[in-house]
Protein backbone atom coordinates (compact mmCIF):
# COMPACT_ATOMS: atom_id res chain seq x y z
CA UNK A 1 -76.64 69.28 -19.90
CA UNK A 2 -76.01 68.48 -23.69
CA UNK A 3 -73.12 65.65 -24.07
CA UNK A 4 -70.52 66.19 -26.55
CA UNK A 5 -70.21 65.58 -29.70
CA UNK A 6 -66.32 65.04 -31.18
CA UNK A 7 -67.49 64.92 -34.91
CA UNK A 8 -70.01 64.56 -37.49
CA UNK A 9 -69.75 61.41 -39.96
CA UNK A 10 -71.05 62.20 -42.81
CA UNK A 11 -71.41 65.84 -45.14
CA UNK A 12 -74.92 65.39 -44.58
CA UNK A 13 -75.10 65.73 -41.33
CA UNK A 14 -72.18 68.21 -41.01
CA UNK A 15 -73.70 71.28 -43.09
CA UNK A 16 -76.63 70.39 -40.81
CA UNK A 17 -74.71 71.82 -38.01
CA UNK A 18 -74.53 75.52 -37.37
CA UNK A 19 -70.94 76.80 -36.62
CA UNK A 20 -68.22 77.73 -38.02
CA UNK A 21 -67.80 81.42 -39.63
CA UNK A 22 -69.76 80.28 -43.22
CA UNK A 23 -72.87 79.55 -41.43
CA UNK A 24 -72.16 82.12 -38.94
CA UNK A 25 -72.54 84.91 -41.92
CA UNK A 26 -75.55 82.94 -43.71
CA UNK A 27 -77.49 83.65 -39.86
CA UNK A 28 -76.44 86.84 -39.66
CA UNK A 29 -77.18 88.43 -43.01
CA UNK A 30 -81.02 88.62 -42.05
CA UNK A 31 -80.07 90.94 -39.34
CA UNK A 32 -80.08 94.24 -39.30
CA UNK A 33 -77.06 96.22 -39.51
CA UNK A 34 -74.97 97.31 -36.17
CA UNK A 35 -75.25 100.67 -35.32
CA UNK A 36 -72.20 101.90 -33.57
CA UNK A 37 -73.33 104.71 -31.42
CA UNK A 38 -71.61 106.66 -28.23
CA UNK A 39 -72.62 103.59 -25.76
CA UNK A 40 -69.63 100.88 -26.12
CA UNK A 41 -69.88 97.32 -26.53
CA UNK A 42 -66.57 95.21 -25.09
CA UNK A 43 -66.60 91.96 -25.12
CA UNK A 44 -63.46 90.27 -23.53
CA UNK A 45 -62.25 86.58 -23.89
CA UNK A 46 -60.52 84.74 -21.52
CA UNK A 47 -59.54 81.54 -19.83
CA UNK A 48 -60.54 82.00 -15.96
CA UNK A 49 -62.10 84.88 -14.19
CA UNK A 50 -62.74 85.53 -10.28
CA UNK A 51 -65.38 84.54 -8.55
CA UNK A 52 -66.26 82.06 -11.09
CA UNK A 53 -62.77 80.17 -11.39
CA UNK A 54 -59.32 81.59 -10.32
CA UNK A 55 -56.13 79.87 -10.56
CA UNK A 56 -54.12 83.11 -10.64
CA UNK A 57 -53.62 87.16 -11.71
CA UNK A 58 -55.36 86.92 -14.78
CA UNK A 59 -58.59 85.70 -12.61
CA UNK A 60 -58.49 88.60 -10.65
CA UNK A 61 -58.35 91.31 -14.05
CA UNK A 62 -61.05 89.68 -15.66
CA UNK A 63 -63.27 89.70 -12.44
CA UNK A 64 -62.20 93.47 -12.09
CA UNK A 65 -61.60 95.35 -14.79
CA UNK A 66 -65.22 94.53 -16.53
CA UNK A 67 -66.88 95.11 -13.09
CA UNK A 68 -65.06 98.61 -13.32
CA UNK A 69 -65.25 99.34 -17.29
CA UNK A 70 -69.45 98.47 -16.18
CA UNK A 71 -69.66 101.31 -13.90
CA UNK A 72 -69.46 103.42 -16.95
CA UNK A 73 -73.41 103.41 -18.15
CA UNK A 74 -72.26 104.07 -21.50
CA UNK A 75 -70.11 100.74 -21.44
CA UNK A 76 -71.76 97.28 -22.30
CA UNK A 77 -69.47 95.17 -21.06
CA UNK A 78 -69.51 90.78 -21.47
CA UNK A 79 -66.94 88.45 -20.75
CA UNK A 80 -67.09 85.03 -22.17
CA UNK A 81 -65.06 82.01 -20.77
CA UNK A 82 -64.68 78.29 -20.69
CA UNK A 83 -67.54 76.15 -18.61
CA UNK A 84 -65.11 73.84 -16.79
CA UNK A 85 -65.94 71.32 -14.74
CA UNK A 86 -64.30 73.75 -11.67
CA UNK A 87 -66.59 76.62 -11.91
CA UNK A 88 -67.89 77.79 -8.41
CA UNK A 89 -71.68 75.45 -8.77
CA UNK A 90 -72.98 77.90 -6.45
CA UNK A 91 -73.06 80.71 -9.16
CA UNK A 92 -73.18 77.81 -11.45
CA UNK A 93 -76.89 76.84 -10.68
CA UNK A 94 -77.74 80.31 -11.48
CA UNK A 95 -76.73 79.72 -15.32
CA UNK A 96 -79.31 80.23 -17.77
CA UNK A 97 -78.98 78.20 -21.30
CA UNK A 98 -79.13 80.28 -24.27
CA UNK A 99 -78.19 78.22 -27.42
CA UNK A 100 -76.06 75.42 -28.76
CA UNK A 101 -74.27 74.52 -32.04
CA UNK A 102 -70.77 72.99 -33.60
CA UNK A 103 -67.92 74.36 -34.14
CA UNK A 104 -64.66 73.58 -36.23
CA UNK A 105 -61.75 72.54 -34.47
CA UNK A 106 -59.78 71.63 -37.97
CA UNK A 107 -61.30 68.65 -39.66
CA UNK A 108 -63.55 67.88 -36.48
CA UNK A 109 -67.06 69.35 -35.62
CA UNK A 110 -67.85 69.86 -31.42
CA UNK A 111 -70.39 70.66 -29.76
CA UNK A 112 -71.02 73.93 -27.83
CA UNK A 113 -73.53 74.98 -25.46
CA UNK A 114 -73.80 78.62 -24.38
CA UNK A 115 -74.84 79.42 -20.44
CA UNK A 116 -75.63 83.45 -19.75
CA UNK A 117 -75.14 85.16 -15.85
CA UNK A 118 -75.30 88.63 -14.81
CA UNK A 119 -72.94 89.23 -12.71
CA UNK A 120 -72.05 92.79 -10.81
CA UNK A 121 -73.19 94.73 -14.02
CA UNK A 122 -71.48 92.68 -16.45
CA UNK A 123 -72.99 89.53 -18.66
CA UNK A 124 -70.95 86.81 -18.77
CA UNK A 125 -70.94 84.19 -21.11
CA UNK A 126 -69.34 80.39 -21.03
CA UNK A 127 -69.24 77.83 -23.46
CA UNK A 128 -69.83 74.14 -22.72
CA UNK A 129 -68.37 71.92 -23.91
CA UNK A 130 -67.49 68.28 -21.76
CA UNK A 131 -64.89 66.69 -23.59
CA UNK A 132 -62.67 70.14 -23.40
CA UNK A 133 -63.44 71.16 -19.90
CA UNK A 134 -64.99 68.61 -17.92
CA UNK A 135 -61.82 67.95 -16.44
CA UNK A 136 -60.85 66.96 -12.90
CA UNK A 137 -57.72 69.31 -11.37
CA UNK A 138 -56.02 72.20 -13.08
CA UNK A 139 -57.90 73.99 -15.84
CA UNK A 140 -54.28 74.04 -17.88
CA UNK A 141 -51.39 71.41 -18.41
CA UNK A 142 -53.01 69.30 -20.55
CA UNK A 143 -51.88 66.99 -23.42
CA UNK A 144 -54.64 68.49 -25.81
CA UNK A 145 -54.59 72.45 -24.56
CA UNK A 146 -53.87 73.49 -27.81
CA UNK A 147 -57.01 71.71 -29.61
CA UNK A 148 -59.10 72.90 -26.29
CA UNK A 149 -58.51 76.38 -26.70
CA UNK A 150 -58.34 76.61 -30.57
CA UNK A 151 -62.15 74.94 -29.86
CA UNK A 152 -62.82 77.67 -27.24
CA UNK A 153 -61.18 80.65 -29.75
CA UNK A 154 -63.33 79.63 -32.15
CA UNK A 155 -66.52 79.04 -30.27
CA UNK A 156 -66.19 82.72 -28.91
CA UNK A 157 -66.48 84.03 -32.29
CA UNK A 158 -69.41 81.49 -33.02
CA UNK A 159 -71.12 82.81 -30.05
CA UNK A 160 -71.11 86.41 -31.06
CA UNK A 161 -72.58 85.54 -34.35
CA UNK A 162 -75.49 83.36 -33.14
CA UNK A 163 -76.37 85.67 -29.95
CA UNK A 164 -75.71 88.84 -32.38
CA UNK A 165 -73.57 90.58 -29.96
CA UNK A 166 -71.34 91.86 -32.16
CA UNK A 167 -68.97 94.13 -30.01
CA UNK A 168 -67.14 97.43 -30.69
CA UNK A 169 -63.88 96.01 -28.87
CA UNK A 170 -63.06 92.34 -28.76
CA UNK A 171 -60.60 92.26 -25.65
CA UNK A 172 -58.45 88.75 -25.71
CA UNK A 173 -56.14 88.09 -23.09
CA UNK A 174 -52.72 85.98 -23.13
CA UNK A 175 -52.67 82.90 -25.02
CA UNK A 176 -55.46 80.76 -24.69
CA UNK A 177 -57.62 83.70 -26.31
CA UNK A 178 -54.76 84.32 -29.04
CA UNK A 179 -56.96 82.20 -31.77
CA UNK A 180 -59.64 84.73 -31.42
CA UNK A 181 -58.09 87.46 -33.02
CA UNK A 182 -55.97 85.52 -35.47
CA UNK A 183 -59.93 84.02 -36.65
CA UNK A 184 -61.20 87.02 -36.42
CA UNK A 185 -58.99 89.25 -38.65
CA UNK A 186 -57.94 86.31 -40.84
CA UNK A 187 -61.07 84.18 -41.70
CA UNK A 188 -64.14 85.76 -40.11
CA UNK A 189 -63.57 89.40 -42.11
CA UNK A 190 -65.60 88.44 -44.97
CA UNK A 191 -68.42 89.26 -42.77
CA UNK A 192 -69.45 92.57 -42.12
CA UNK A 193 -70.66 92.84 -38.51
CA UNK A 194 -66.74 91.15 -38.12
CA UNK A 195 -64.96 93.26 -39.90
CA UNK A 196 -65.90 96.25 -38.06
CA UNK A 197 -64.65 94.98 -34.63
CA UNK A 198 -61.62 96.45 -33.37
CA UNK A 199 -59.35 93.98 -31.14
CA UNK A 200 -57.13 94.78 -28.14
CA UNK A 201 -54.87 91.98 -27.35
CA UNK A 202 -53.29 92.24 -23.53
CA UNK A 203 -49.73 90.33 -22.83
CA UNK A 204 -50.48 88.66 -19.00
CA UNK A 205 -47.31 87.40 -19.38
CA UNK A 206 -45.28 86.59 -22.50
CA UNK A 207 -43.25 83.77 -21.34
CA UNK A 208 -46.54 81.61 -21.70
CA UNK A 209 -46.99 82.05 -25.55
CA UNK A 210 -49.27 79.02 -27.08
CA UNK A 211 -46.38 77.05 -29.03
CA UNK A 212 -47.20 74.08 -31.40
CA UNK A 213 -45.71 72.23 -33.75
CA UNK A 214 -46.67 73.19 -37.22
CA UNK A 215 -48.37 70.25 -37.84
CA UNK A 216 -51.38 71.39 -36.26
CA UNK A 217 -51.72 74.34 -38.37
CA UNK A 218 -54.27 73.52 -40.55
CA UNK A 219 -55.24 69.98 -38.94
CA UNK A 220 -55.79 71.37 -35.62
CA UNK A 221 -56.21 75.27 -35.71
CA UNK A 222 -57.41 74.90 -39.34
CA UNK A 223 -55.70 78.23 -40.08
CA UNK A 224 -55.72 79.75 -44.04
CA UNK A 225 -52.50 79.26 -45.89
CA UNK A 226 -52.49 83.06 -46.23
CA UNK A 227 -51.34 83.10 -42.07
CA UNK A 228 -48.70 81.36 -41.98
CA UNK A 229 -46.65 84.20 -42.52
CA UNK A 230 -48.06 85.38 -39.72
CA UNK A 231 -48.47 83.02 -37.10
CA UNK A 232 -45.24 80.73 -37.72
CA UNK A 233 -42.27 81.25 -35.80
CA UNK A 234 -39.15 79.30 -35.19
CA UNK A 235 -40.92 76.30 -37.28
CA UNK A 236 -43.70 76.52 -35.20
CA UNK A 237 -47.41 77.75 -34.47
CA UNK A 238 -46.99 81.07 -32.20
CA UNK A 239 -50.69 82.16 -31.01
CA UNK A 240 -49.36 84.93 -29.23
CA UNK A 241 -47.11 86.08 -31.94
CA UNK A 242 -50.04 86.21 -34.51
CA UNK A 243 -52.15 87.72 -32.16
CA UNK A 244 -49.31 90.60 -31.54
CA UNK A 245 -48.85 90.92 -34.86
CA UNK A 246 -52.66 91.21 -36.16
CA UNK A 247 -54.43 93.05 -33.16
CA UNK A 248 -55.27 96.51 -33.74
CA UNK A 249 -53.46 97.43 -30.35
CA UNK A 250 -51.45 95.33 -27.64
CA UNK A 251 -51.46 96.19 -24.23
CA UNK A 252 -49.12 95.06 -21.29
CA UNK A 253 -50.25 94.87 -17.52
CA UNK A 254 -47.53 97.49 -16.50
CA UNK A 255 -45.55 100.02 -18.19
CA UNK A 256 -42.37 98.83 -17.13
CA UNK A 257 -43.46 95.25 -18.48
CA UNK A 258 -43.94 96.85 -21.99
CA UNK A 259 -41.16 98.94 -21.98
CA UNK A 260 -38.79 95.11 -20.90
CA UNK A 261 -39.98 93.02 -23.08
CA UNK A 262 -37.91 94.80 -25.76
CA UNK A 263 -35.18 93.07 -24.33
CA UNK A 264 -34.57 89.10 -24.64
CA UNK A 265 -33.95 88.59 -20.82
CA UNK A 266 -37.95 89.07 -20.47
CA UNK A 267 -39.60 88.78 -24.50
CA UNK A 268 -38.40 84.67 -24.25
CA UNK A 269 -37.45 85.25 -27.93
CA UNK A 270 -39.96 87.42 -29.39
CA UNK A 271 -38.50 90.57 -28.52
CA UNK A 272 -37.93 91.46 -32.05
CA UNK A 273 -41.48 91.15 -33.03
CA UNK A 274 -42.33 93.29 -29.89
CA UNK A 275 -40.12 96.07 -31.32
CA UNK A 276 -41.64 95.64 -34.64
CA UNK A 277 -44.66 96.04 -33.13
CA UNK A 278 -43.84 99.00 -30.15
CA UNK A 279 -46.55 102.03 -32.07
CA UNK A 280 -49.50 100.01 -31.09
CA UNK A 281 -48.34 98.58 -27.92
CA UNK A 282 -49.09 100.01 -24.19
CA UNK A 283 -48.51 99.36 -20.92
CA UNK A 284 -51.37 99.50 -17.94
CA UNK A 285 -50.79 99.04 -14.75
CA UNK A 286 -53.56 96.16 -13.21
CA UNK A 287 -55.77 97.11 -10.22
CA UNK A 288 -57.32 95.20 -7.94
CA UNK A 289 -61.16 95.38 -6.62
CA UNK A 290 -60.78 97.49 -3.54
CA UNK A 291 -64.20 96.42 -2.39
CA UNK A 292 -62.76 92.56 -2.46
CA UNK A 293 -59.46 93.14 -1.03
CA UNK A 294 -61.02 95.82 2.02
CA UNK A 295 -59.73 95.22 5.39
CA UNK A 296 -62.39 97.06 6.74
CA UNK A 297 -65.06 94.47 5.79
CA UNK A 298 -63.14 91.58 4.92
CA UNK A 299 -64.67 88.13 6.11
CA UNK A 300 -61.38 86.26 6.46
CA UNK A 301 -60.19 88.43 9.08
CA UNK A 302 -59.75 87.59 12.70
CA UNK A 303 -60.95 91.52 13.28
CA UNK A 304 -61.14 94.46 10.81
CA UNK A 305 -59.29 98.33 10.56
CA UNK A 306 -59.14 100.91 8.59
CA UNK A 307 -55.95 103.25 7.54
CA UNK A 308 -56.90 105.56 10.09
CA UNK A 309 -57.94 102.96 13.06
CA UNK A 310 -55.33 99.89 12.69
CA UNK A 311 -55.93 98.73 15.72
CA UNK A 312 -57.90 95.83 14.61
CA UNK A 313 -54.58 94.82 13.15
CA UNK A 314 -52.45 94.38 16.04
CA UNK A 315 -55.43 91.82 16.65
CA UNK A 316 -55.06 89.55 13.19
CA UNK A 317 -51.59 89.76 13.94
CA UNK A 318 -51.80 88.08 17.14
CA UNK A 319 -54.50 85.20 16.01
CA UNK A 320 -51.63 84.41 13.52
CA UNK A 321 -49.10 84.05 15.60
CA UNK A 322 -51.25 81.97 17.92
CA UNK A 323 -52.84 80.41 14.46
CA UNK A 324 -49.35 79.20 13.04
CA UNK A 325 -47.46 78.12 16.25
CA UNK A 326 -45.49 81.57 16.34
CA UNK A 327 -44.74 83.36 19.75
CA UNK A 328 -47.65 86.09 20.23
CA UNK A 329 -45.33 88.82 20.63
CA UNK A 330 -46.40 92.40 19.08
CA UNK A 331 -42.85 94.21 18.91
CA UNK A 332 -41.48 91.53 16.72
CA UNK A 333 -41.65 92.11 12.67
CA UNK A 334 -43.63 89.35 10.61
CA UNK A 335 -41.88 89.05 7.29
CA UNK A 336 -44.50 87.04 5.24
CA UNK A 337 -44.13 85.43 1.71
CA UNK A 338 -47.49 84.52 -0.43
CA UNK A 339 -46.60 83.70 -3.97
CA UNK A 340 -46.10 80.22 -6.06
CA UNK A 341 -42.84 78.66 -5.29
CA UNK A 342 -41.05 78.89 -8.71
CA UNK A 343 -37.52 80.26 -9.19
CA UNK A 344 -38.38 84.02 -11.19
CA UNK A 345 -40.65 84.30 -8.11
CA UNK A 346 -37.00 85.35 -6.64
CA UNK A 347 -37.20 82.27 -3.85
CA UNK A 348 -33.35 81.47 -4.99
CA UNK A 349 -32.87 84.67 -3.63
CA UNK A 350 -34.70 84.14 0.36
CA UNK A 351 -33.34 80.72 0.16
CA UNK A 352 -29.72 82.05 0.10
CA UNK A 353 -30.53 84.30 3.19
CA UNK A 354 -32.97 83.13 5.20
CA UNK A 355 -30.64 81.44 7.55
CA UNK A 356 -29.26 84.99 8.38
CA UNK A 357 -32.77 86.66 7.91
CA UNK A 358 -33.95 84.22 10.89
CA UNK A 359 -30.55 85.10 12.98
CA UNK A 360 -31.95 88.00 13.87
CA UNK A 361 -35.69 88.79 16.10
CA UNK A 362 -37.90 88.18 13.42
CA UNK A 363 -40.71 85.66 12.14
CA UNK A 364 -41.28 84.42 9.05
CA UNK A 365 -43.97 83.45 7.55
CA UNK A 366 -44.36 81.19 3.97
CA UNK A 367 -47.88 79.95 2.13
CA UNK A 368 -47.48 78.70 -1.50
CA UNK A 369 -46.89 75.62 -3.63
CA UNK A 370 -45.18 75.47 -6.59
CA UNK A 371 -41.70 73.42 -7.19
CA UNK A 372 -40.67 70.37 -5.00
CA UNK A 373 -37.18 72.37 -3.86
CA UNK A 374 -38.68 75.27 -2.97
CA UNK A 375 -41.84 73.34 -0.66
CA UNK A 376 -39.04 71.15 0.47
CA UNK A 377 -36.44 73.39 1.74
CA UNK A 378 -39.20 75.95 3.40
CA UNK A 379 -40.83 72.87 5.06
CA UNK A 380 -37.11 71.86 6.71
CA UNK A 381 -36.51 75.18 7.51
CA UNK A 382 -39.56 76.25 9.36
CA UNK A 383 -39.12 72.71 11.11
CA UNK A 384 -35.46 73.62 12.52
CA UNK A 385 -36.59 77.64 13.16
CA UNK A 386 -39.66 76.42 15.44
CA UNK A 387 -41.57 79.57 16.83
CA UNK A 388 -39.61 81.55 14.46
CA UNK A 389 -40.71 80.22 10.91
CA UNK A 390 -43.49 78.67 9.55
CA UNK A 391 -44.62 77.42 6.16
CA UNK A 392 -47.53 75.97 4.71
CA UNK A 393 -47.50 74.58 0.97
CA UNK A 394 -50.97 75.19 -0.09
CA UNK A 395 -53.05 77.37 -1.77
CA UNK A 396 -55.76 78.89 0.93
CA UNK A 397 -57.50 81.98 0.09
CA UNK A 398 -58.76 82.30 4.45
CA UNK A 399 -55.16 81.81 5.67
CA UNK A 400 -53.47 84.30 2.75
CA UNK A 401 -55.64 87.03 3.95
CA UNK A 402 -55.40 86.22 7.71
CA UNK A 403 -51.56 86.47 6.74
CA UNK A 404 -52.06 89.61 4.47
CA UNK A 405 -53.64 91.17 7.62
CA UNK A 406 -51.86 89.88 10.83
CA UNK A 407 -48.10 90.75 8.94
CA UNK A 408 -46.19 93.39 9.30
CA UNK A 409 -43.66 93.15 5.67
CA UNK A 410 -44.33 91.31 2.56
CA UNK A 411 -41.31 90.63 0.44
CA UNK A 412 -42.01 89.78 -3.34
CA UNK A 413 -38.39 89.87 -4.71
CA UNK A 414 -39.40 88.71 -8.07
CA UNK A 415 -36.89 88.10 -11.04
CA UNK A 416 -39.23 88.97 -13.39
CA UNK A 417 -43.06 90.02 -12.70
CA UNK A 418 -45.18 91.81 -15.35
CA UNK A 419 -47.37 93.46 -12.43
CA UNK A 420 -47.70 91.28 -9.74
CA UNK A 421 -51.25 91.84 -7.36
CA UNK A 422 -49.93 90.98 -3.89
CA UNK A 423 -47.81 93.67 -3.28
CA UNK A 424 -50.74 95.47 -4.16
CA UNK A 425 -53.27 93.70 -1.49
CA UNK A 426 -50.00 93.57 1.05
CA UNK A 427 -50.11 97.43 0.98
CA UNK A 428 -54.06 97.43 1.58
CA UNK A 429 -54.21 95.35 4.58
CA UNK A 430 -50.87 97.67 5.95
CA UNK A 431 -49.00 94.79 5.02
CA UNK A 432 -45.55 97.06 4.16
CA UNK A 433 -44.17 95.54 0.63
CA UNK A 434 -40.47 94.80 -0.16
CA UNK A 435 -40.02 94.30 -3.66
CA UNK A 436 -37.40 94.15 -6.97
CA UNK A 437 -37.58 97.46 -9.07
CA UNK A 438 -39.27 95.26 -11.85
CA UNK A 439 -42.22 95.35 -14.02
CA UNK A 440 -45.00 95.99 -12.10
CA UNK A 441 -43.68 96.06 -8.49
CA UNK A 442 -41.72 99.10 -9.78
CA UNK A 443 -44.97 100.80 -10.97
CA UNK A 444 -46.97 99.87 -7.74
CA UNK A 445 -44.27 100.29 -4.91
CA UNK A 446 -41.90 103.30 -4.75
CA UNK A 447 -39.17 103.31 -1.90
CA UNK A 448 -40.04 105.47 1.11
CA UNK A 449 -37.86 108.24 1.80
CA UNK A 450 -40.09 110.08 5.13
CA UNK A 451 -41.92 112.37 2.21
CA UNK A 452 -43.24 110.00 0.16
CA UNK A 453 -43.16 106.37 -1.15
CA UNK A 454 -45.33 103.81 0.01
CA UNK A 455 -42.58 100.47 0.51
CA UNK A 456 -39.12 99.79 0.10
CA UNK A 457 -37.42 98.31 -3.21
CA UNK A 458 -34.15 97.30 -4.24
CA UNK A 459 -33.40 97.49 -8.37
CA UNK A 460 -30.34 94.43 -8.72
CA UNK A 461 -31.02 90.73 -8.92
CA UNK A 462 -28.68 89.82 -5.86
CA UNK A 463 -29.60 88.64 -2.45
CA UNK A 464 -27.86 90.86 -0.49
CA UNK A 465 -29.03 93.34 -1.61
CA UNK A 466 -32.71 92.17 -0.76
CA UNK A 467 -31.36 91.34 2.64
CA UNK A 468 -29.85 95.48 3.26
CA UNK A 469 -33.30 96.25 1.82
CA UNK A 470 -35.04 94.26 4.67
CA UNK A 471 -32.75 95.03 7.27
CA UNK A 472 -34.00 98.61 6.69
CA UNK A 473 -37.64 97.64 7.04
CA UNK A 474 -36.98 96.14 9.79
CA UNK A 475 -35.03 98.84 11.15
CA UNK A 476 -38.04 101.54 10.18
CA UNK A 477 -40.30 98.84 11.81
CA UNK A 478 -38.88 99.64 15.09
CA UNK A 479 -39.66 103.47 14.83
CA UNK A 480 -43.33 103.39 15.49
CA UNK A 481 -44.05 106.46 14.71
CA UNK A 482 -42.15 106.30 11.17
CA UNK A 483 -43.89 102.68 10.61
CA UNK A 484 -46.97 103.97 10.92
CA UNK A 485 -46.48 106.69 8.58
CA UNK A 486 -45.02 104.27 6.06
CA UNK A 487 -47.93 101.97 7.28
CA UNK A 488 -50.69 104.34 6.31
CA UNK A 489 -49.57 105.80 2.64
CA UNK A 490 -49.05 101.71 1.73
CA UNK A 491 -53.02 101.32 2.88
CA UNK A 492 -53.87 105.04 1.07
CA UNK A 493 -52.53 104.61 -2.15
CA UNK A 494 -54.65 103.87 -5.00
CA UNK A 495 -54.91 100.47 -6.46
CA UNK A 496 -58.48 100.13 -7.76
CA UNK A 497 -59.09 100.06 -11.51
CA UNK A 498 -60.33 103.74 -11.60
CA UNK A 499 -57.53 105.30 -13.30
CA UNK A 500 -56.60 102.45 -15.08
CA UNK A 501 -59.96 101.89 -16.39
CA UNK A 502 -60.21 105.10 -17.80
CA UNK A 503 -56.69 104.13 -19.47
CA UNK A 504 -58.34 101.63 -21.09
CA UNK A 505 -61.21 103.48 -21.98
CA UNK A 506 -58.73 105.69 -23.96
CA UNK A 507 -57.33 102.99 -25.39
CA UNK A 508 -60.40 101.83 -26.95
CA UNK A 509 -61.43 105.18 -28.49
CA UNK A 510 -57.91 104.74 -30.37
């Protein structure tokens, strides 16, 4: 694999290079014009994307929602991401190398190496580059993410250019992708094939916004003085403002979410560009890949069901129990809790009634890490509750799906949660979710009432009320005949991307 290159040291050798958006439209005026046709080409951007490398939601939409977008013949759908150091070398070894070239990250020149896989109809593309992304750990949190993803931003547009893949829909996604669109419709228009691309920018979630001083505006993002206007706020580089405010359309991944962060509880201060920005903006709920997340062929599980046979799931519930120290005992409710351990997660809100929760004949189960409180208090309390709580701080995709499947309720009381997937997977594995009447939990989970519904909610931020709303679980828990009604429209309702595809299908034609 190429090495990398931080910068050229002389002019020479720098207009040598082939990169940034100048050389990009000397290449490209030899080829022939795009022809935009019926068939589709979407490109999306992103930082991580399942099964390649996963550290959370937005993983699981860009392994998705391309797969699904795919199954659409007349859809040519690419994704391009980051080569880190992290991505699964199984799939890895299947890479093939395409091309390589510099790019401008402000006054610098780096290398970047494009690798091509086809992967469950959909091409995906990742840049290389060692200094950005061979990095041991977490793929964010870094001193330098700013210059890495400005690098990466850019380097997406490069790649279109020298592959000439020029898309009908450039798709970016949260912040790390922001700098594509804010390139694209700010410094790469002078070029035909770029002008004509139409950009959908989707808020993951907006508390996470790419915020740098202003410093780095031309030094490090090497931005026009023409978009400043645009991309300054509060005295400082906003990626995810300019990105709202120069994408042809914004999307959300709920319709609650988009219709919340109007309001400065949830916006974290950009609610009044949202509002100045609410015609092109839409919300969609996420899906999940219901051939992934299937109980009825899942690998992870000690024995697989279906919604009409569950008996395989009185099984997983039983290896569990016997699994995590619990009494095997089939009449008594498993409460379970998979999520990262941070406060809008709503884990002020079990802390502050677990004591009383475990008062009563259930068993709790917790798997997460996140904040040294939360892992701290869980690990005292499942050490003075013995054989009626456990928890294990970690992240373990065998033992979340072995709990997903031998559970009985899944609480997700989140503060705030712009769609949340595990209430969705919860319900699929019969796994009945509890969960705050926010974002997307309130698209995805609708309180049963013996005619319809699929879970139980609650809408107020306030722990007793979460603990009524459980006690009624548990209470319907003890009907069998009523749980298993409840049970079965949770594992029936639709979470795949069909529908939502579709939506975003429509979106596109916009």
């Amino acid at each position: 694999m190429a090495t990398t290159k931080k910068k050229t040291t002389t002019s020479k050798t720098t207009t040598s290079k082939t990169t940034t958006s100048k050389t990009a439209t000397k290449k490209t005026e030899k080829l022939p014009k795009i022809k935009f046709t019926e068939r589709k080409k979407i490109i999306f951007l992103g930082s991580e994307a399942a099964p390649f490398i996963a550290t959370g939601g937005l993983a699981d939409v860009l392994g998705s929602l391309p797969k699904a977008l795919a199954k659409n013949k007349n859809n040519d759908v690419s994704v391009i991401l980051p080569l880190y150091s992290a991505v699964n070398q199984e799939l890895r070894a299947k890479f093939t190398f395409m091309t390589s070239f510099n790019v401008s990250v402000g006054w610098r020149w780096q290398y970047a190496g494009v690798f091509k896989y086809v992967y469950q109809g959909v091409t995906f593309y990742f840049i290389d580059n060692e200094y950005y992304f061979k990095r041991e750990g977490n793929i964010y949190g870094f001193y330098d993410d700013g210059e890495r993803f400005a690098f990466f931003s850019r380097a997406c547009l490069d790649t279109i250019a020298r592959l000439n893949i020029y898309p009908d829909i450039l798709h970016c996604n949260d912040w790390q992708t922001a700098g594509s669109i804010i390139y694209l419709k700010g410094m790469y228009y002078g070029d035909e094939n770029f002008r004509k691309i139409k950009s959908v920018f989707t808020i993951h979630n907006i508390e996470y916004q790419g915020i740098f001083g202003m410093d780095t505006f031309e030094s490090l993002f090497g931005f026009s003085a023409n978009l400043r206007q645009l991309v300054e706020f509060d005295g400082n580089v906003n990626l995810m403002k300019g990105a709202i405010e120069m994408s042809d359309i914004v999307s959300t991944v709920s319709p609650t979410y988009a219709k919340e962060i109007k309001y400065s509880f949830f916006a974290h201060g950009l609610e009044n560009i949202i509002k100045r920005n609410e015609q092109k903006i839409y919300g969609i709920l996420n899906g999940i890949d219901i051939d992934y997340y299937n109980p009825e062929t899942d690998k992870f599980l000690f024995k697989n069901y279906t919604a009409e046979d569950v008996s395989g799931k009185a099984i997983c519930k039983a290896e569990l129990q016997k699994m995590l120290n619990l009494p095997v005992r089939e009449d008594v409710p498993i409460i379970a809790v998979i999520s990262r351990l941070v406060s809008h997660k709503g884990l002020d809100l079990i802390r502050s009634t677990i004591e009383s929760l475990l008062s009563q004949d259930v068993q709790v189960v917790i798997l997460g890490k996140g904040e040294i409180v939360y892992e701290n208090f869980f690990t005292h309390i499942s050490a003075n509750y013995k054989g009626k709580c456990a928890t294990v701080i970690a992240f373990n995709q065998d033992l979340s799906r072995k709990i997903y499947s031998g559970a009985d309720i899944f609480l997700m009381p989140s503060k705030m949660e712009p769609c949340g997937l595990s209430q969705m997977i919860a319900s699929r594995y019969g796994t009945v979710a509890i969960v705050r009447e926010t974002g997307g939990l309130n698209d995805s989970i609708k309180p049963y009432t013996g005619s319809e519904g699929n879970g139980f909610t609650f809408h107020d931020y306030n722990a007793h009320d979460m603990l009524y709303t459980i006690n009624e679980a548990i209470r319907t828990y003890k009907d069998k005949n009523v749980w298993k009604d409840v049970q079965y429209r949770a594992m029936t309702t639709d979470f795949s991307w069909k529908v939502q595809a579709g939506e975003y299908e429509s979106l596109y034609k916009k």
